[in-house]
PDB file of N, CA and C in Angstrom:
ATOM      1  N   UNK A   1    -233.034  24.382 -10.684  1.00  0.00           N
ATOM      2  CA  UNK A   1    -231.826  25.161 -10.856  1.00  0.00           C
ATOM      3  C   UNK A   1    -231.310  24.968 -12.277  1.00  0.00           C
ATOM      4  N   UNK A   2    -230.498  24.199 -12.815  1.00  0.00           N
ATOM      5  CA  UNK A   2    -230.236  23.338 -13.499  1.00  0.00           C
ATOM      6  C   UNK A   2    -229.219  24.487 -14.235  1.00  0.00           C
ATOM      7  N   UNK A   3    -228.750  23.515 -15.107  1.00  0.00           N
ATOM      8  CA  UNK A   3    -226.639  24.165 -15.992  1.00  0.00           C
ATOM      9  C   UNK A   3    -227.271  25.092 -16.844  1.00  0.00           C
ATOM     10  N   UNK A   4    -226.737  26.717 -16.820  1.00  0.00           N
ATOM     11  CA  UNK A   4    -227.450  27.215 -17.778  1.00  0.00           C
ATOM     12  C   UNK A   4    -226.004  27.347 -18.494  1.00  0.00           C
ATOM     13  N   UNK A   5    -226.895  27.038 -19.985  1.00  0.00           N
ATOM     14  CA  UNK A   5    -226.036  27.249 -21.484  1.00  0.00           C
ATOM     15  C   UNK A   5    -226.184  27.928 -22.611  1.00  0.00           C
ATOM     16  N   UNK A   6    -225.343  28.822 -23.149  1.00  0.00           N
ATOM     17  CA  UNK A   6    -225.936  29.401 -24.379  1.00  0.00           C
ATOM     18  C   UNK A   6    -225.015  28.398 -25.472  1.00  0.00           C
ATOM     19  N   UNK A   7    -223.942  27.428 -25.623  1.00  0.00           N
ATOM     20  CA  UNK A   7    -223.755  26.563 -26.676  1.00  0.00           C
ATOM     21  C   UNK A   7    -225.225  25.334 -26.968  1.00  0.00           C
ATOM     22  N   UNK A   8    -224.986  24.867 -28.090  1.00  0.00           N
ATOM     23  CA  UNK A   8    -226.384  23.918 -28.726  1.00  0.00           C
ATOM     24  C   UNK A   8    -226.034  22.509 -27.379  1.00  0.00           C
ATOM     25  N   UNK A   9    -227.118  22.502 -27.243  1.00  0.00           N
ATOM     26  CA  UNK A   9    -226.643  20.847 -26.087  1.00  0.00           C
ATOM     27  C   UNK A   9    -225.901  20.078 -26.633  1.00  0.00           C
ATOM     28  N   UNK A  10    -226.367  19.704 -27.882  1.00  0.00           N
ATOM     29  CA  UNK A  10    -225.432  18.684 -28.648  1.00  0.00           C
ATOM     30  C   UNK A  10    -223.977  18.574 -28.678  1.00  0.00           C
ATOM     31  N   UNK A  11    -223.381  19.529 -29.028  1.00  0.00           N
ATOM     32  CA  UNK A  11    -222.108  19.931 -28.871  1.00  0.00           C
ATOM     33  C   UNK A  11    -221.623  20.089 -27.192  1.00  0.00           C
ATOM     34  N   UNK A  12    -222.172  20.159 -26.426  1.00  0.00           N
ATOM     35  CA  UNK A  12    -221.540  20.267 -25.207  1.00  0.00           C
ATOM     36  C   UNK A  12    -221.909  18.778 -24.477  1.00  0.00           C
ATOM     37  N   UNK A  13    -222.088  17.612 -25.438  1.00  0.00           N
ATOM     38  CA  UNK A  13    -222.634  16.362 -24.840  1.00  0.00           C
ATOM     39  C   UNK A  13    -222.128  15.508 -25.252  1.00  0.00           C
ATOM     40  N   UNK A  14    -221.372  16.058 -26.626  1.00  0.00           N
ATOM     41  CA  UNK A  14    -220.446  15.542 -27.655  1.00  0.00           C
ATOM     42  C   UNK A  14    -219.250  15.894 -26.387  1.00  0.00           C
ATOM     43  N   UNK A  15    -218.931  17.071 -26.474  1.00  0.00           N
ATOM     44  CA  UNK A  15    -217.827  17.149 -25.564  1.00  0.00           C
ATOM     45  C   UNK A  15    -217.288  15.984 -23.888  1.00  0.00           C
ATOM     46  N   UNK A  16    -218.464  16.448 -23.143  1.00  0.00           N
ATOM     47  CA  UNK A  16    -218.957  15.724 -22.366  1.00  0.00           C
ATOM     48  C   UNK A  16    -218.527  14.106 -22.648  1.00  0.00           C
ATOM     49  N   UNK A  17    -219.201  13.602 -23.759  1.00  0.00           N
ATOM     50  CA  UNK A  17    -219.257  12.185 -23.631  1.00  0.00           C
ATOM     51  C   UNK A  17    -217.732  12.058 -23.663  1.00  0.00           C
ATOM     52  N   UNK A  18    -216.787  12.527 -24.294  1.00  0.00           N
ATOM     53  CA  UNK A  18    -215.264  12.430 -24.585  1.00  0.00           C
ATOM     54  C   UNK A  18    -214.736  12.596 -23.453  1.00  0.00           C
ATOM     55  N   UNK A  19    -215.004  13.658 -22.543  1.00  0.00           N
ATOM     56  CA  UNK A  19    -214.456  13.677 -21.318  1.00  0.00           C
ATOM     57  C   UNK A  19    -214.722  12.454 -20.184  1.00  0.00           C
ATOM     58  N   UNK A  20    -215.865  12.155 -20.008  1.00  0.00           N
ATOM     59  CA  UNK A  20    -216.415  11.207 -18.937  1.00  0.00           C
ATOM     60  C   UNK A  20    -215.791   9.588 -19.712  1.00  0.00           C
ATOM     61  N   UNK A  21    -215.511   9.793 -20.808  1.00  0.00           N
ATOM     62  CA  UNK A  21    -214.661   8.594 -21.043  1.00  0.00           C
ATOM     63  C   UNK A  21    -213.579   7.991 -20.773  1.00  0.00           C
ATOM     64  N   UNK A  22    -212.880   9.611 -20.771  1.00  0.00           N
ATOM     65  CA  UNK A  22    -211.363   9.511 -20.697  1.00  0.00           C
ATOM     66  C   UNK A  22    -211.702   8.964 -18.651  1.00  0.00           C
ATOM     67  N   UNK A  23    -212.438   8.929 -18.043  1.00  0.00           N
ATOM     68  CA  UNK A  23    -212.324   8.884 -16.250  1.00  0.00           C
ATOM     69  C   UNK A  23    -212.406   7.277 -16.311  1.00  0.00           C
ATOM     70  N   UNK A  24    -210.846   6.882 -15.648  1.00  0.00           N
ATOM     71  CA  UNK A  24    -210.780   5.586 -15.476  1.00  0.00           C
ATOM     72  C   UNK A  24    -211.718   5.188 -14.519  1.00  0.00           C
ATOM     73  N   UNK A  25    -212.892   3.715 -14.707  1.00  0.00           N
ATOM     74  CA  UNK A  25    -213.608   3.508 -14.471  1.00  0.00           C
ATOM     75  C   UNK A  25    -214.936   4.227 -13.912  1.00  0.00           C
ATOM     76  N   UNK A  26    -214.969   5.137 -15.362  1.00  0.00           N
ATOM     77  CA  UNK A  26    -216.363   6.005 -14.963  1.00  0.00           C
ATOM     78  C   UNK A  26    -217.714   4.851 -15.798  1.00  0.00           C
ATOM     79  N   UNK A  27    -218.005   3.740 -15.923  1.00  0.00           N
ATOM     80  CA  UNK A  27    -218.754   2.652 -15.811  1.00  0.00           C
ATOM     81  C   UNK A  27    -219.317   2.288 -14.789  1.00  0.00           C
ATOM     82  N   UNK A  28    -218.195   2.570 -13.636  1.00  0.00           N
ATOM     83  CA  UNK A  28    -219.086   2.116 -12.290  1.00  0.00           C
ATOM     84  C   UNK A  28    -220.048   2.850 -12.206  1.00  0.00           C
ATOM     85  N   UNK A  29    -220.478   4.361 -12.747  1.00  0.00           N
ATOM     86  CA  UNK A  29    -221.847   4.916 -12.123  1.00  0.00           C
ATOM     87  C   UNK A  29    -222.853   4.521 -11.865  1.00  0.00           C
ATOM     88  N   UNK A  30    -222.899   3.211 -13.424  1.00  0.00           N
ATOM     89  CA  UNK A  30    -223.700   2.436 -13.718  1.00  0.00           C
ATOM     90  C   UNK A  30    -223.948   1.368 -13.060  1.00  0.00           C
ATOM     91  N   UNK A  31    -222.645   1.079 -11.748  1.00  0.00           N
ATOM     92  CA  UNK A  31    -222.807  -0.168 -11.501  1.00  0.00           C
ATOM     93  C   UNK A  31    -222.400  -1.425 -11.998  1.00  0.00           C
ATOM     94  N   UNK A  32    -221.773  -0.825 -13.026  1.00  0.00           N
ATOM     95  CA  UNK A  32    -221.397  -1.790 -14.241  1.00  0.00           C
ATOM     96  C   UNK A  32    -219.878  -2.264 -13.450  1.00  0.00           C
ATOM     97  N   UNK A  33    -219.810  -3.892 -13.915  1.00  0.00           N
ATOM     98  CA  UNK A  33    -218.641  -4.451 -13.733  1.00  0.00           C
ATOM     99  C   UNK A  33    -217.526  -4.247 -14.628  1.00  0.00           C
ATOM    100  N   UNK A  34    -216.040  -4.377 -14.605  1.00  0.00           N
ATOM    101  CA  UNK A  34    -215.078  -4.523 -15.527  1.00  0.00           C
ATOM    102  C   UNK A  34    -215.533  -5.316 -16.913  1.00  0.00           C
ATOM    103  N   UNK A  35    -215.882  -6.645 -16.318  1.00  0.00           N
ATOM    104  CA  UNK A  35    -215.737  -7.297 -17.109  1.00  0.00           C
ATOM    105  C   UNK A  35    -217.350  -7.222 -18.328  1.00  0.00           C
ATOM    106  N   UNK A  36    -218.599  -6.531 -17.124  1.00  0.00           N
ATOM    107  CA  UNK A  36    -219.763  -6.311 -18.211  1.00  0.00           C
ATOM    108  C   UNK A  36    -219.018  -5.312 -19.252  1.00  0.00           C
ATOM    109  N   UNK A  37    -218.385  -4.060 -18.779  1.00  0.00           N
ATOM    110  CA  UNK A  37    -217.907  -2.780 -19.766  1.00  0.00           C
ATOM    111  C   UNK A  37    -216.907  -3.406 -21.032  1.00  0.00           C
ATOM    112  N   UNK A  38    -216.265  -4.525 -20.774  1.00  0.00           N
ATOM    113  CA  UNK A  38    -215.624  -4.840 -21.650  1.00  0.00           C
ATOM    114  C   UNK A  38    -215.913  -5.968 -22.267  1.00  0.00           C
ATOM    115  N   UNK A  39    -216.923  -6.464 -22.292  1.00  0.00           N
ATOM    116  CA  UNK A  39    -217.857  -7.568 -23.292  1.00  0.00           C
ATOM    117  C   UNK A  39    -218.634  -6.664 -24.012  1.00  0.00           C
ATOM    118  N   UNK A  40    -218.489  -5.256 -23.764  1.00  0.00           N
ATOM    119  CA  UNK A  40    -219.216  -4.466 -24.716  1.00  0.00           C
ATOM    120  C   UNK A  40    -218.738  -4.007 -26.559  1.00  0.00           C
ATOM    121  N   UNK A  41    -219.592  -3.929 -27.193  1.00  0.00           N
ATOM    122  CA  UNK A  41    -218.587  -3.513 -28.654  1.00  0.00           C
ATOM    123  C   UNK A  41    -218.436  -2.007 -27.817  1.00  0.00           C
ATOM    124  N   UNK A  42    -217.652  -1.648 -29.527  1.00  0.00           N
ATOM    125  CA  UNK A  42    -217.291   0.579 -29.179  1.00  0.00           C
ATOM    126  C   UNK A  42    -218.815   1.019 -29.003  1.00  0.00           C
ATOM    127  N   UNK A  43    -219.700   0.616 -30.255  1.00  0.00           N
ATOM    128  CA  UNK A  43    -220.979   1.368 -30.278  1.00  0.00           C
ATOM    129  C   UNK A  43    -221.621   1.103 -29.008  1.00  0.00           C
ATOM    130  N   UNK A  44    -221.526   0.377 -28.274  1.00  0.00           N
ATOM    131  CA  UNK A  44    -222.229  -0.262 -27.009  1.00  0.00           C
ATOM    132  C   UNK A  44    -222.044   1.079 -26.021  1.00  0.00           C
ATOM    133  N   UNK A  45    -220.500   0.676 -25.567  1.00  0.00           N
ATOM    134  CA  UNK A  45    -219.383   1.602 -25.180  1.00  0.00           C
ATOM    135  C   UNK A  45    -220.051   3.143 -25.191  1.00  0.00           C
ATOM    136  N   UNK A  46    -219.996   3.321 -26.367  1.00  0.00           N
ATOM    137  CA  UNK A  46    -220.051   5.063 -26.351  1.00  0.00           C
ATOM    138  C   UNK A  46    -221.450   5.571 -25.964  1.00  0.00           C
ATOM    139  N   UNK A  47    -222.466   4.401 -26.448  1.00  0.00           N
ATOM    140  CA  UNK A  47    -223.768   4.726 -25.976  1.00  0.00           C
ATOM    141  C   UNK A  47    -223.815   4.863 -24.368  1.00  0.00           C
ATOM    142  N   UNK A  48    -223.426   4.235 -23.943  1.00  0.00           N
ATOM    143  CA  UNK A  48    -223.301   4.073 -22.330  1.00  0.00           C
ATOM    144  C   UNK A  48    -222.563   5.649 -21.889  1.00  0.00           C
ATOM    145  N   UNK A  49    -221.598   5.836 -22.803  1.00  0.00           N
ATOM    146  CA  UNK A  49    -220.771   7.205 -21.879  1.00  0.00           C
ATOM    147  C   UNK A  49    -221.795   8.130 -22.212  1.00  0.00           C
ATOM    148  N   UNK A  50    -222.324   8.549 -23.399  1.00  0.00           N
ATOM    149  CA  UNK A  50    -223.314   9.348 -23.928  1.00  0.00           C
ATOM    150  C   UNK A  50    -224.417   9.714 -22.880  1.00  0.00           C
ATOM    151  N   UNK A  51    -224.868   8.582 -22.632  1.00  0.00           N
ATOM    152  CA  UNK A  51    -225.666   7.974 -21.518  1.00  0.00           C
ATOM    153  C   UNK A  51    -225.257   8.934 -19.935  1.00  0.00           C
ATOM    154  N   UNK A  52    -223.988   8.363 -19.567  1.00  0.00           N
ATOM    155  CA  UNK A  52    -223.807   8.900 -18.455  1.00  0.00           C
ATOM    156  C   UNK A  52    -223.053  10.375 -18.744  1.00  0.00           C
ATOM    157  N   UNK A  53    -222.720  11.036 -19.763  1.00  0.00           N
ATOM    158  CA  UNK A  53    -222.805  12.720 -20.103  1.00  0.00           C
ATOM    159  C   UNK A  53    -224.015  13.236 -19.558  1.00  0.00           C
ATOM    160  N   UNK A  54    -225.122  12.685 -20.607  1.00  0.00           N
ATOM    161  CA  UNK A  54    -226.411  13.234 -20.169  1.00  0.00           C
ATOM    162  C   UNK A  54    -226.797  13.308 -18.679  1.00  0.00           C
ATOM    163  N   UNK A  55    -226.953  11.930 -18.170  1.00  0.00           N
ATOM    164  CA  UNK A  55    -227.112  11.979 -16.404  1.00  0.00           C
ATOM    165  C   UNK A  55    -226.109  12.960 -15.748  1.00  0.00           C
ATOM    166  N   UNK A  56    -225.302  13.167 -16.416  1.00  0.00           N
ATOM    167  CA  UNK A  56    -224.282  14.079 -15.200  1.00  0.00           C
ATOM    168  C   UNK A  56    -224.329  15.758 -15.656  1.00  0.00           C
ATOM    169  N   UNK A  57    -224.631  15.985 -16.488  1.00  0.00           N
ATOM    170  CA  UNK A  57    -225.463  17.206 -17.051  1.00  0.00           C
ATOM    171  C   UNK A  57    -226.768  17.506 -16.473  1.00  0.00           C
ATOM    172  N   UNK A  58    -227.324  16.606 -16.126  1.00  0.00           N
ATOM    173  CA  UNK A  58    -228.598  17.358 -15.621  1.00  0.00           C
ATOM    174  C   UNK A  58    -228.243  17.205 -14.531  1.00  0.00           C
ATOM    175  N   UNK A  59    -227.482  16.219 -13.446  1.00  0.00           N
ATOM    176  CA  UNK A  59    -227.429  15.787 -12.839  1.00  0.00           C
ATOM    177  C   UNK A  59    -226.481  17.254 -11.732  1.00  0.00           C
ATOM    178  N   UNK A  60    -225.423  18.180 -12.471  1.00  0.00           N
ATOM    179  CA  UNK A  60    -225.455  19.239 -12.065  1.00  0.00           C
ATOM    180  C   UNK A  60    -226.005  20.520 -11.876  1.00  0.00           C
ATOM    181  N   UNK A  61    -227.002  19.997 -12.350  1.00  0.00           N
ATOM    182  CA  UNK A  61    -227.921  21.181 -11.918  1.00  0.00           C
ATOM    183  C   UNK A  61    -228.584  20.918 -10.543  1.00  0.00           C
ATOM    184  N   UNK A  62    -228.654  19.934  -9.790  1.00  0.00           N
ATOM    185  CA  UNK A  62    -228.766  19.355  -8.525  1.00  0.00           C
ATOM    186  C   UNK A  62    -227.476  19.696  -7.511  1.00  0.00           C
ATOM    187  N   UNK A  63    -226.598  19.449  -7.902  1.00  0.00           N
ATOM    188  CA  UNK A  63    -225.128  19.196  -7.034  1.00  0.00           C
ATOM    189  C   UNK A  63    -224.338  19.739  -8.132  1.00  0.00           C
ATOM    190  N   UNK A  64    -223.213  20.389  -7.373  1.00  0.00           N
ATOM    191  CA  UNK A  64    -222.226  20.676  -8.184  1.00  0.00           C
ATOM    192  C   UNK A  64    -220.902  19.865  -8.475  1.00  0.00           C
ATOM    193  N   UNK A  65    -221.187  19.064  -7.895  1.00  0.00           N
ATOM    194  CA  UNK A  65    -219.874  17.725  -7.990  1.00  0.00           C
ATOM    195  C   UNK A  65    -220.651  16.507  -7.961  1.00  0.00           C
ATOM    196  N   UNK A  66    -220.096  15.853  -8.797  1.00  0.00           N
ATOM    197  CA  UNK A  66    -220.333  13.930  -8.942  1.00  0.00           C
ATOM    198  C   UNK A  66    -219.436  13.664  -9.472  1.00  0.00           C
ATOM    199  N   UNK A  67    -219.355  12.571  -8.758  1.00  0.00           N
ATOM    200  CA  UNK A  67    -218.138  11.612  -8.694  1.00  0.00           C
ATOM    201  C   UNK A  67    -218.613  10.868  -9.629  1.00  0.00           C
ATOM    202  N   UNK A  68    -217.621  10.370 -10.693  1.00  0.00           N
ATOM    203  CA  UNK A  68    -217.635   9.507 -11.691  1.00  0.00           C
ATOM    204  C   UNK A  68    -216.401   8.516 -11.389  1.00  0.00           C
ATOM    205  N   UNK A  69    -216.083   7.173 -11.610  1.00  0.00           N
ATOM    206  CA  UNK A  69    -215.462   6.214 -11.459  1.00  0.00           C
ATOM    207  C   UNK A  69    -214.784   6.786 -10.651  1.00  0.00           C
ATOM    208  N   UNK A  70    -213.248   6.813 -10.905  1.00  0.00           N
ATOM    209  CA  UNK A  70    -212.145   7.349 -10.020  1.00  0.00           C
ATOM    210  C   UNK A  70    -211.882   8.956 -10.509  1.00  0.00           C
ATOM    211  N   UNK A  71    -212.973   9.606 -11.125  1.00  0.00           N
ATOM    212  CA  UNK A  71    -212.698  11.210 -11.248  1.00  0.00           C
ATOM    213  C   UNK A  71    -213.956  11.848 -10.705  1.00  0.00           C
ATOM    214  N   UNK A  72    -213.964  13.038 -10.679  1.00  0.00           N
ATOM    215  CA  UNK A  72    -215.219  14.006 -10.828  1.00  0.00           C
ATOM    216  C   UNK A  72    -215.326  14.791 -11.249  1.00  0.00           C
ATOM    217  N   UNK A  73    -216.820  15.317 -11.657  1.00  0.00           N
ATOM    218  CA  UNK A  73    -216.979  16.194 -13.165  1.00  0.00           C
ATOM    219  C   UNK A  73    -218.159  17.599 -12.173  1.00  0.00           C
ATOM    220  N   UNK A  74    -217.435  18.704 -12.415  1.00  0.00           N
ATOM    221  CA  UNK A  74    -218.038  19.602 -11.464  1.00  0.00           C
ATOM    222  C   UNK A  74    -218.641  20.745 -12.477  1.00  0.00           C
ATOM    223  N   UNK A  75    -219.512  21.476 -11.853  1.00  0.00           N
ATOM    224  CA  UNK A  75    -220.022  22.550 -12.674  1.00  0.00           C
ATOM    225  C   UNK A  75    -219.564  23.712 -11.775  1.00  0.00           C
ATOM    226  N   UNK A  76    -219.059  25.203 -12.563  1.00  0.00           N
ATOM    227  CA  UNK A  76    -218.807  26.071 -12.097  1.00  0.00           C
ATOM    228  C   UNK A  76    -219.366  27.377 -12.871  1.00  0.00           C
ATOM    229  N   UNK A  77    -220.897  27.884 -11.946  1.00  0.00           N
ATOM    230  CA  UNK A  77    -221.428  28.281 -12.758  1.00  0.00           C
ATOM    231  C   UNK A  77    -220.824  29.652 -12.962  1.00  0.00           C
ATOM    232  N   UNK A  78    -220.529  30.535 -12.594  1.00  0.00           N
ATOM    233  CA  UNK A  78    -219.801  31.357 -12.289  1.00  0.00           C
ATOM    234  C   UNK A  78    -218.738  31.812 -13.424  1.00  0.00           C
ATOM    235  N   UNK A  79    -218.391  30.619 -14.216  1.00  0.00           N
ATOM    236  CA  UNK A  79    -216.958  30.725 -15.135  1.00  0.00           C
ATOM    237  C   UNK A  79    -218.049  29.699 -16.432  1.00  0.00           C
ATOM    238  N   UNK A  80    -219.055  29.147 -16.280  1.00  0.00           N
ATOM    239  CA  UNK A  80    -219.738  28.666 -17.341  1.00  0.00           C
ATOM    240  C   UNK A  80    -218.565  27.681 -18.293  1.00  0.00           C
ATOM    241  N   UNK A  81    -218.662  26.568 -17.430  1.00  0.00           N
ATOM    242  CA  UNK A  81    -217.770  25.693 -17.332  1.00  0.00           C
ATOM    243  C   UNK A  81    -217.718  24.126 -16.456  1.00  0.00           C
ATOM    244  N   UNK A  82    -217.992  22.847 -17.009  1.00  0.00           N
ATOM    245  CA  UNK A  82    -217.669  22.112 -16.354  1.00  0.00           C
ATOM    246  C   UNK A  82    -216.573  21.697 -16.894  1.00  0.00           C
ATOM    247  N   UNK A  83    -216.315  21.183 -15.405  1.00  0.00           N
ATOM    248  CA  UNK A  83    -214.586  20.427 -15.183  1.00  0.00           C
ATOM    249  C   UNK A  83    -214.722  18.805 -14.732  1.00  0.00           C
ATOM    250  N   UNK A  84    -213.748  18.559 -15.601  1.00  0.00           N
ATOM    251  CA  UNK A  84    -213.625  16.842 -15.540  1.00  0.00           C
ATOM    252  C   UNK A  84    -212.235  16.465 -14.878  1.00  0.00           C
ATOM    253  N   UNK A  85    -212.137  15.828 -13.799  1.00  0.00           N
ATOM    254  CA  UNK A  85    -210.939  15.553 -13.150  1.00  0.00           C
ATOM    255  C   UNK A  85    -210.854  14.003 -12.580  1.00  0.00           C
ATOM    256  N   UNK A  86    -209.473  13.859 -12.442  1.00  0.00           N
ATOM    257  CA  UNK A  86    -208.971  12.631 -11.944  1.00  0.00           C
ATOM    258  C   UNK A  86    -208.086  13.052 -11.088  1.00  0.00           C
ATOM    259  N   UNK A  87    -207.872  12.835  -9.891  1.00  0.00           N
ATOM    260  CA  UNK A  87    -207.246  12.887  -8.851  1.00  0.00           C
ATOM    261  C   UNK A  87    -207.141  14.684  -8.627  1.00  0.00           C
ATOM    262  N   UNK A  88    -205.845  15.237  -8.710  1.00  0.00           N
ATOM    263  CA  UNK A  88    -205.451  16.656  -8.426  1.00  0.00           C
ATOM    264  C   UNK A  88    -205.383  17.291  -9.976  1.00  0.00           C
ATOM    265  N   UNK A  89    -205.886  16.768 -10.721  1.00  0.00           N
ATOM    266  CA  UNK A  89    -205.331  16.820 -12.480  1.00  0.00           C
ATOM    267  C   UNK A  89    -206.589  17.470 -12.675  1.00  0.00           C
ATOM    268  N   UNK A  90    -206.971  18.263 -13.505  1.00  0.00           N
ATOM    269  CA  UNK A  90    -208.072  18.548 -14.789  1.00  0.00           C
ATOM    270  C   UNK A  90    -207.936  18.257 -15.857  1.00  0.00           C
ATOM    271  N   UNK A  91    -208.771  17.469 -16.630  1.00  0.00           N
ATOM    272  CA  UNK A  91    -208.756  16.586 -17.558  1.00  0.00           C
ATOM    273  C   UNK A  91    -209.213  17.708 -19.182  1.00  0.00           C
ATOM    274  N   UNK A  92    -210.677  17.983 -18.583  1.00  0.00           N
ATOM    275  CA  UNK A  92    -211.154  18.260 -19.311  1.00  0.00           C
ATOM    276  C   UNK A  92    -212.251  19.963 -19.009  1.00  0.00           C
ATOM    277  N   UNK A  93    -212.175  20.436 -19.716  1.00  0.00           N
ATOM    278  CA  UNK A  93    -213.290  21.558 -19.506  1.00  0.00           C
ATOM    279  C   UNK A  93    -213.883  21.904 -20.851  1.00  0.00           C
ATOM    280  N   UNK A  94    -215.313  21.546 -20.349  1.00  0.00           N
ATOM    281  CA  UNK A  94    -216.256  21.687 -21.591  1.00  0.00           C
ATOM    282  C   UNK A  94    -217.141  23.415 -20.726  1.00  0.00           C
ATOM    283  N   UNK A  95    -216.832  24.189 -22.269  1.00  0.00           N
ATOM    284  CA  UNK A  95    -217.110  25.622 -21.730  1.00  0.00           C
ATOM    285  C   UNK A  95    -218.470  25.106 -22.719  1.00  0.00           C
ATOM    286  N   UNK A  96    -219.514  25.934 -21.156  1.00  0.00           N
ATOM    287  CA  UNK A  96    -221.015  26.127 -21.598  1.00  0.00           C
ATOM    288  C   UNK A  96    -221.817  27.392 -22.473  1.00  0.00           C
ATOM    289  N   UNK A  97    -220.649  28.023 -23.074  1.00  0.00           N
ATOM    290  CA  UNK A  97    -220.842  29.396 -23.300  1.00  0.00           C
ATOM    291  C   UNK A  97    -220.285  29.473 -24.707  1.00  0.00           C
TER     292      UNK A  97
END
């Protein structure tokens, strides 16, 4: 199936990584503890969100919702658009178009 896009990946992964950051404890995807995520430097840090952008990018092309820490980041292909949320809030929308 997988996210179709006419923006460069890069830029929508750039986006991505900024959003899945802002999701309080979106580390756990990884499994990762509090205290591993924060013995990390920034460069550590961002590699890891980068990291889990990518997995959750391809990862909607499978499912249209995953849950990230305490938010979830949905694809709506329809409006060529994923959405990044925390609770009833939208955080973020990185347009695929």
């Amino acid at each position: 199936m997988g996210v179709k896009h006419a923006r460069e990946y890069a830029d929508i992964l750039k986006e991505l990584t900024t959003a899945v950051s802002a999701i309080e404890g979106s580390y756990s995807f990884f499994e990762m503890e509090k205290e591993e995520w924060e013995a990390l430097g920034e460069e550590e840090k961002h590699e890891v969100m980068e990291a889990l952008a990518d997995d959750v990018f391809f990862g909607l092309g499978e499912q249209s919702i995953i849950e990230v820490g305490l938010g979830k980041v949905s694809y709506h292909a329809k409006h060529h658009v994923i959405e990044v949320a925390q609770g009833d809030n939208v955080t973020h929308m990185v347009r695929l178009i």
